[in-house]
Protein backbone atom coordinates (compact mmCIF):
# COMPACT_ATOMS: atom_id res chain seq x y z
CA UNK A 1 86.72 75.88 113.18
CA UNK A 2 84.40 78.11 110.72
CA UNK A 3 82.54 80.70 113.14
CA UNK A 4 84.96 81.04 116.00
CA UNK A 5 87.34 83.24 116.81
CA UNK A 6 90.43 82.81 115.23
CA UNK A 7 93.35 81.63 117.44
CA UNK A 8 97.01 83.00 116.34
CA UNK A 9 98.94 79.48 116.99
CA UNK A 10 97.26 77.75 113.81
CA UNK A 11 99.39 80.44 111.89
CA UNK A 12 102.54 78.17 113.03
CA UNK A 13 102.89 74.84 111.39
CA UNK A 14 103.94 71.84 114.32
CA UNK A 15 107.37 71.03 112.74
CA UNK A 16 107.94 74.79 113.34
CA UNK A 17 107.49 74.73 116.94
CA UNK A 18 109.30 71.72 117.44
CA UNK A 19 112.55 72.70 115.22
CA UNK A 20 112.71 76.14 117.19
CA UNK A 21 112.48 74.55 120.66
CA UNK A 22 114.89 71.83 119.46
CA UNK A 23 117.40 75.19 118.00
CA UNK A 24 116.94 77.07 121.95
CA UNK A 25 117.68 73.62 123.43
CA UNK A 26 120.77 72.82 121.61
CA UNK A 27 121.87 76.22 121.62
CA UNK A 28 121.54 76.44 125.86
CA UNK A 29 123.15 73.29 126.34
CA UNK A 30 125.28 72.07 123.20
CA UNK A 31 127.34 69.44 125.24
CA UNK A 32 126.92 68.01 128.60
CA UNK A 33 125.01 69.41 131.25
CA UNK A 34 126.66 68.54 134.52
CA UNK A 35 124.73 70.24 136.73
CA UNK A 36 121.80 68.07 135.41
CA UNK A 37 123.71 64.71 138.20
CA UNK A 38 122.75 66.82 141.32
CA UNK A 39 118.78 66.71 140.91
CA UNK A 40 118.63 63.40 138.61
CA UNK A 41 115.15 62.39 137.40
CA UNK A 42 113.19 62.17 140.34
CA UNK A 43 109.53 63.81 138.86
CA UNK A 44 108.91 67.17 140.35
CA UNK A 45 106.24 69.81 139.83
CA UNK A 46 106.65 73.61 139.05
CA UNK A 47 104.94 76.60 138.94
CA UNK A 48 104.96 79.19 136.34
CA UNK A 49 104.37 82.44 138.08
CA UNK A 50 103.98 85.65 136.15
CA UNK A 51 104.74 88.81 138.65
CA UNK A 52 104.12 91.50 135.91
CA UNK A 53 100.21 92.07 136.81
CA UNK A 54 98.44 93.16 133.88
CA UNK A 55 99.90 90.98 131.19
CA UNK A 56 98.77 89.60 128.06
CA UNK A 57 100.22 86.06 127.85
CA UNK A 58 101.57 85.20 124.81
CA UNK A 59 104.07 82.78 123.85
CA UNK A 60 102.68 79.70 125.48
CA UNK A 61 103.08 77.59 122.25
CA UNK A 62 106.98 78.09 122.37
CA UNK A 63 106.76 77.67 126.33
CA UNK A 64 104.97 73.99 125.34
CA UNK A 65 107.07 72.67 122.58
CA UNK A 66 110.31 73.39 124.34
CA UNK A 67 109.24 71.40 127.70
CA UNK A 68 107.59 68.62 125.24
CA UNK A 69 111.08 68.22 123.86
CA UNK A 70 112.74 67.22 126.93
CA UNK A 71 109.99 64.72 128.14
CA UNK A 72 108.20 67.66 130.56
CA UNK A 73 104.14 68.63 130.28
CA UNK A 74 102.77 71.82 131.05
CA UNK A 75 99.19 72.60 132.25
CA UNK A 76 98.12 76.44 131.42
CA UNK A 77 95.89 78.46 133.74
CA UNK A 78 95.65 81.06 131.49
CA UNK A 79 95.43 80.84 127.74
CA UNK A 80 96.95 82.18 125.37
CA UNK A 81 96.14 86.10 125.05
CA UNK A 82 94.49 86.39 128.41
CA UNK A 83 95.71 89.12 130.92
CA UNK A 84 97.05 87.94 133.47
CA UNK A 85 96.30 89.45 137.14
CA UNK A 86 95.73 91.78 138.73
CA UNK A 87 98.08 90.19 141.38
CA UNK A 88 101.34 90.79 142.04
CA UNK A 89 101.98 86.99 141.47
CA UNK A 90 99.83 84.87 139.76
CA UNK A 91 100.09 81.30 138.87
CA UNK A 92 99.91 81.01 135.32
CA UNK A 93 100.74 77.16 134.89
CA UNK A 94 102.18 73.95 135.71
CA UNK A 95 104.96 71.76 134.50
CA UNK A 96 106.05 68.52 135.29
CA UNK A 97 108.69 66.01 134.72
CA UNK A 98 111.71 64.49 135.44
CA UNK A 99 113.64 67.42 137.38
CA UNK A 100 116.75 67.25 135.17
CA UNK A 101 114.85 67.83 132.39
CA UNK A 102 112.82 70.43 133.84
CA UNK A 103 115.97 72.34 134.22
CA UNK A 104 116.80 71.80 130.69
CA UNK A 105 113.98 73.32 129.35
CA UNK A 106 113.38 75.94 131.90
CA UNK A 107 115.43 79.31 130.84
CA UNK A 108 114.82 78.86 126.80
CA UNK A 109 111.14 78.67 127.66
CA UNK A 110 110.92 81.72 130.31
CA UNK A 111 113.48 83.43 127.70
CA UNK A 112 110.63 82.91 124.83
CA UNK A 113 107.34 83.39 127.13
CA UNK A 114 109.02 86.70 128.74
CA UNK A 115 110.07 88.60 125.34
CA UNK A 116 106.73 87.44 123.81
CA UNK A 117 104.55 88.44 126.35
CA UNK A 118 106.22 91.55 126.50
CA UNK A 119 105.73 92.55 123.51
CA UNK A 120 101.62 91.36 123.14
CA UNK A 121 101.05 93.44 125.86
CA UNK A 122 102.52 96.41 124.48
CA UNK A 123 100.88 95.66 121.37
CA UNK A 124 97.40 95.21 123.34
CA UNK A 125 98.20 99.11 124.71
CA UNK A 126 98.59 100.59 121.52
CA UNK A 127 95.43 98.80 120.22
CA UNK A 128 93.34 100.34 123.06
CA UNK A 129 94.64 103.43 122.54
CA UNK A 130 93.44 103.13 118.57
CA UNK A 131 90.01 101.61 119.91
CA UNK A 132 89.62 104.58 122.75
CA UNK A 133 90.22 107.05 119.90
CA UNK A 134 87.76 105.66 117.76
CA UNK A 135 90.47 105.30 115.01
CA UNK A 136 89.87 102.30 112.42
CA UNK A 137 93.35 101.98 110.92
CA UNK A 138 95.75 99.56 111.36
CA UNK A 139 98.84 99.69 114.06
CA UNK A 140 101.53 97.47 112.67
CA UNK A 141 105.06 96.49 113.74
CA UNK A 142 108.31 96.42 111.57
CA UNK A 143 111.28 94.27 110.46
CA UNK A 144 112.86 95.85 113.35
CA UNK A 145 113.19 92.61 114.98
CA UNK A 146 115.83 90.56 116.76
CA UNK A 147 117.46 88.34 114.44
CA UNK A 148 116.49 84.26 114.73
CA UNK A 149 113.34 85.88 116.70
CA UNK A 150 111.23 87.05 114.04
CA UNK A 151 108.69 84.59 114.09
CA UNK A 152 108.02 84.47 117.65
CA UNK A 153 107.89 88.61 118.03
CA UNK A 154 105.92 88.69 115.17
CA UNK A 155 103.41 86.07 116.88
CA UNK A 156 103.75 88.06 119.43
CA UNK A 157 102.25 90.61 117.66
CA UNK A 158 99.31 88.58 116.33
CA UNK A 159 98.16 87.78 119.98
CA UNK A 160 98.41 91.59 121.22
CA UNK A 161 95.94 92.67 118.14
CA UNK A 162 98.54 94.52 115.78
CA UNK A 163 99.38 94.22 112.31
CA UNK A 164 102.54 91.97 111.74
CA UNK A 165 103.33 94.21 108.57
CA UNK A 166 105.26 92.21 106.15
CA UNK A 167 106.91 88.96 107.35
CA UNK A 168 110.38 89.79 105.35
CA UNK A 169 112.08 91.40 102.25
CA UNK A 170 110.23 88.63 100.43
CA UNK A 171 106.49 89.71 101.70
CA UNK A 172 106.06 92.80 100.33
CA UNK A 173 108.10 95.20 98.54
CA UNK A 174 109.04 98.36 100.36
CA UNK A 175 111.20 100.87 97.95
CA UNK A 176 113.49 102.69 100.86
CA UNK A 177 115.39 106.02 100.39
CA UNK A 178 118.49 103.62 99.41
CA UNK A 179 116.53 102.05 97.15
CA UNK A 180 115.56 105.27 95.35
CA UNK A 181 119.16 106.91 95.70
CA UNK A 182 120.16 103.50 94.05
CA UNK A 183 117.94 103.26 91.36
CA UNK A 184 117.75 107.00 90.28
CA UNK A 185 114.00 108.11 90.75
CA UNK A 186 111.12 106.60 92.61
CA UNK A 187 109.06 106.24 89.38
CA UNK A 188 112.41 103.76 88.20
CA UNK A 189 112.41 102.06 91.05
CA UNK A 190 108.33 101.14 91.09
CA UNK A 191 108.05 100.49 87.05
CA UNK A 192 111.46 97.71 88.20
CA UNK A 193 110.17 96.64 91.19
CA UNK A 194 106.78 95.77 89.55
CA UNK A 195 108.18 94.16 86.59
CA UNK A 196 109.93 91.47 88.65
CA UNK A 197 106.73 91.38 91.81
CA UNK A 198 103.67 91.35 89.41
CA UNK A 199 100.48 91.55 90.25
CA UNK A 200 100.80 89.24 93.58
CA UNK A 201 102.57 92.06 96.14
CA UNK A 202 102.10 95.31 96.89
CA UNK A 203 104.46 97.59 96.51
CA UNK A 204 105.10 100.56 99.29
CA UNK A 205 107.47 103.37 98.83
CA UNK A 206 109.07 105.26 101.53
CA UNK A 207 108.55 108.96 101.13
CA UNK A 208 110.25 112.11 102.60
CA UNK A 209 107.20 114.90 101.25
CA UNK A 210 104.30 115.21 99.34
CA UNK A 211 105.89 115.56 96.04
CA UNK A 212 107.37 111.82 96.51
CA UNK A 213 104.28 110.91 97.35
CA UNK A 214 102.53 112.45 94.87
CA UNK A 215 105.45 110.63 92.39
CA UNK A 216 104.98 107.59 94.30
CA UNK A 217 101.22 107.31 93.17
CA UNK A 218 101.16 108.21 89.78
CA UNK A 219 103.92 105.58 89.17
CA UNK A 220 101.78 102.68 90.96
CA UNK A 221 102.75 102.49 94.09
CA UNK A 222 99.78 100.72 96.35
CA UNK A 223 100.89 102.53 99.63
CA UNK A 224 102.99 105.39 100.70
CA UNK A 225 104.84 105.82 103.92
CA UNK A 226 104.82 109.07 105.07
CA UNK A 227 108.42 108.80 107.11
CA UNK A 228 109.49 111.01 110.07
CA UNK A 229 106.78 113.60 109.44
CA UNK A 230 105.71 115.47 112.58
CA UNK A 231 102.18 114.57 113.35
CA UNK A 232 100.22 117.72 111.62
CA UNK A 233 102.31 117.54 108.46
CA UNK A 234 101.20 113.89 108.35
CA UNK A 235 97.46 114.93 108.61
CA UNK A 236 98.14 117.56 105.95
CA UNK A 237 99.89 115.12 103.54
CA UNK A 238 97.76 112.52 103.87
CA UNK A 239 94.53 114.75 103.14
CA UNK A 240 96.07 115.85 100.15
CA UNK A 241 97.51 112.32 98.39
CA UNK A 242 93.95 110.69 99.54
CA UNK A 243 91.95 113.42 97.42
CA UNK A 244 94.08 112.84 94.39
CA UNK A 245 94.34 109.15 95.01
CA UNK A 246 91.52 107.82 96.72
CA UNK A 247 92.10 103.92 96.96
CA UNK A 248 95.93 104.48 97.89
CA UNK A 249 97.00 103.30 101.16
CA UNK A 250 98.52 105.93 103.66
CA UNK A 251 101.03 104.81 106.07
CA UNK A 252 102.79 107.28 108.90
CA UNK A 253 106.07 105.88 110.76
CA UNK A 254 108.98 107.11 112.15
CA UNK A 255 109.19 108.93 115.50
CA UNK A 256 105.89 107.42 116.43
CA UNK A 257 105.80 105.81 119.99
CA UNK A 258 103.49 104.35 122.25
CA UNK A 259 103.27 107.98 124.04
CA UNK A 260 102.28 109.99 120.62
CA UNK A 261 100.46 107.44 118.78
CA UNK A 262 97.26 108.98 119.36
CA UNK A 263 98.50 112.76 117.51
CA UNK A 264 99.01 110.39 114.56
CA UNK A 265 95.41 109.04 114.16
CA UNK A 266 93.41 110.79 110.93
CA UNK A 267 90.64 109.50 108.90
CA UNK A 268 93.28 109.65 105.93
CA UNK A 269 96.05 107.40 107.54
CA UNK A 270 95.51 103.80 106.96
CA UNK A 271 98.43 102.68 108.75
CA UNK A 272 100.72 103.49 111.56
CA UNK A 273 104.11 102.07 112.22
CA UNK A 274 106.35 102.01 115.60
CA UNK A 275 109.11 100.27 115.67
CA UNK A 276 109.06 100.57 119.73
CA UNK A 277 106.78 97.39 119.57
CA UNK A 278 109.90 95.38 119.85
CA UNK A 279 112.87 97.88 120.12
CA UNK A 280 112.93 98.52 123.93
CA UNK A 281 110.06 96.98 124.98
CA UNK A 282 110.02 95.60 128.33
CA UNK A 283 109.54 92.17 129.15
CA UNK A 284 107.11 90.32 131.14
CA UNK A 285 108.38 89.13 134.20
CA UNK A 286 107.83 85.22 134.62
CA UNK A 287 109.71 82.49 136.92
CA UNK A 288 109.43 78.59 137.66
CA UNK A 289 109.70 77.34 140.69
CA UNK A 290 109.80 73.61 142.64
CA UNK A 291 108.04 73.42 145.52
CA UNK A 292 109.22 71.80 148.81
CA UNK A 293 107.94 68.54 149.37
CA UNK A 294 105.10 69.04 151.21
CA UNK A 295 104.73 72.41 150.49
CA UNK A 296 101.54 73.55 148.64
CA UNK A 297 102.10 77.49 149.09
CA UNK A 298 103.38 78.06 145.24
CA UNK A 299 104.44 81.93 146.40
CA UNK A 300 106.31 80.82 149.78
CA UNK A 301 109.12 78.71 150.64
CA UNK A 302 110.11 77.37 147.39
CA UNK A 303 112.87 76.75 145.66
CA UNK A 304 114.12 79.13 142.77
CA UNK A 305 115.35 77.87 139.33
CA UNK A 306 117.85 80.41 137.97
């Protein structure tokens, strides 16, 4: 709707959400699933509980479409980007169905929710960190992804307040050092890479000093990564490039993590980079459980799904 605030799962088309959660299904159980006889289809009721305080849920969509594929619902607490807590459990939703179908759906959906969440709140750090600073560029991610997972880590992304950075090798063209050692010369590589892109996609190149960024310009490139410069020489480069070029884009990456970020911020750099937003990030800790009957304590005496 025109005037509110935008929410990140209308970036996913439906059919998306329900091919992935059919893919995680089919994938977790490709053939029978005989422990699925013992608890039948008698309804039953479970609890999402999140026991990382302090997190930023994200991932809920996934969570949804996997437990609508095996005839389950799920009623959310929280919604999606909320921080969850401060407690050191905290219900965070509901799901209900028949219980061998619960079970079904029950590790690809904390699988998804965990890594996701994860990673938004992460991303929701290194945001405040930016903010704090008073810093007005953008922190993105990078292609640095698990493969199959891309979508849902870049989401993931979206909900913590980050830049996704390009989507894929098809989003954006990003001239490497391969590329260059490949092609002969950075200004080769841009007049090729433009002839085939046109006007419709930018066209970063990957640069080791000043000089290739200073190349990088005058041959067209619309940003420049400044890669595995130590914080200062980043400053200096980027003051330099931005007086000579003033509507080129600056971007700093490599070696940047969520401990340094702020040694990286200057009014010249644009952009900053870290692929730590989803190499090594920790997950979110998240379990279901079935009460008793007759139990209504969701944090005592329950029954744990593996």
């Amino acid at each position: 709707m025109f005037g509110t605030k935008p929410v990140a799962v209308h970036s996913i088309p439906p059919y998306t959400l329900i091919r992935l959660a059919q893919e995680w299904l089919a994938e977790d159980t490709p053939n029978f699933d005989p422990a699925g006889v013992c608890v039948g289809s008698e309804e039953v009721e479970a609890k999402l509980l999140c026991k990382t305080p302090h997190t930023v849920l994200a991932g809920s969509p996934f969570f949804t479409a996997v437990f609508t594929e095996v005839g389950c619902t799920v009623d959310w607490i929280y919604q999606e980007g909320e921080q969850i807590g401060p407690d050191a459990v905290t219900l965070t939703a509901v799901v209900r169905g028949p219980a061998r179908c619960l079970l079904l759906g029950e590790r690809p959906a904390l699988n998804c929710l965990s890594r996701a969440s994860g990673i938004a709140t992460r991303c929701s750090q290194l945001r405040s960190t930016a903010k704090s600073a008073g810093w007005h560029g953008e922190v993105a991610g990078t292609r640095k992804t698990t493969p199959g997972f891309r979508l849902v880590e870049k989401y993931a992304m979206l909900v913590g307040g980050v830049s996704m950075h390009r989507q894929d090798l098809s989003g954006m063209v990003m001239l490497k050092d391969n590329h260059i050692w490949a092609s002969g010369s950075i200004t080769e590589a841009v007049k090729v890479a433009r002839s085939v892109c046109g006007f419709s996609s930018k066209i970063e190149v990957e640069c080791g000093s000043i000089t290739e960024g200073r190349e990088a310009a005058e041959a067209g490139a619309d940003i420049v990564m400044l890669d595995n410069f130590q914080p200062q020489e980043v400053h200096v480069a980027a003051r330099e490039l931005k007086k000579d070029f003033p509507a080129l884009q600056i971007e700093a990456s490599g070696g940047v993590t969520q401990e340094n970020l702020a040694l990286y911020f200057s009014s010249h750099v644009d952009i900053i980079s870290l692929g730590c937003i989803t190499q090594g990030c920790p997950v979110a800790d998240f379990s279901l459980k079935v009460q008793k009957p007759g139990d209504s304590n969701v944090c005592k005496q329950v029954i744990k799904l593996d």
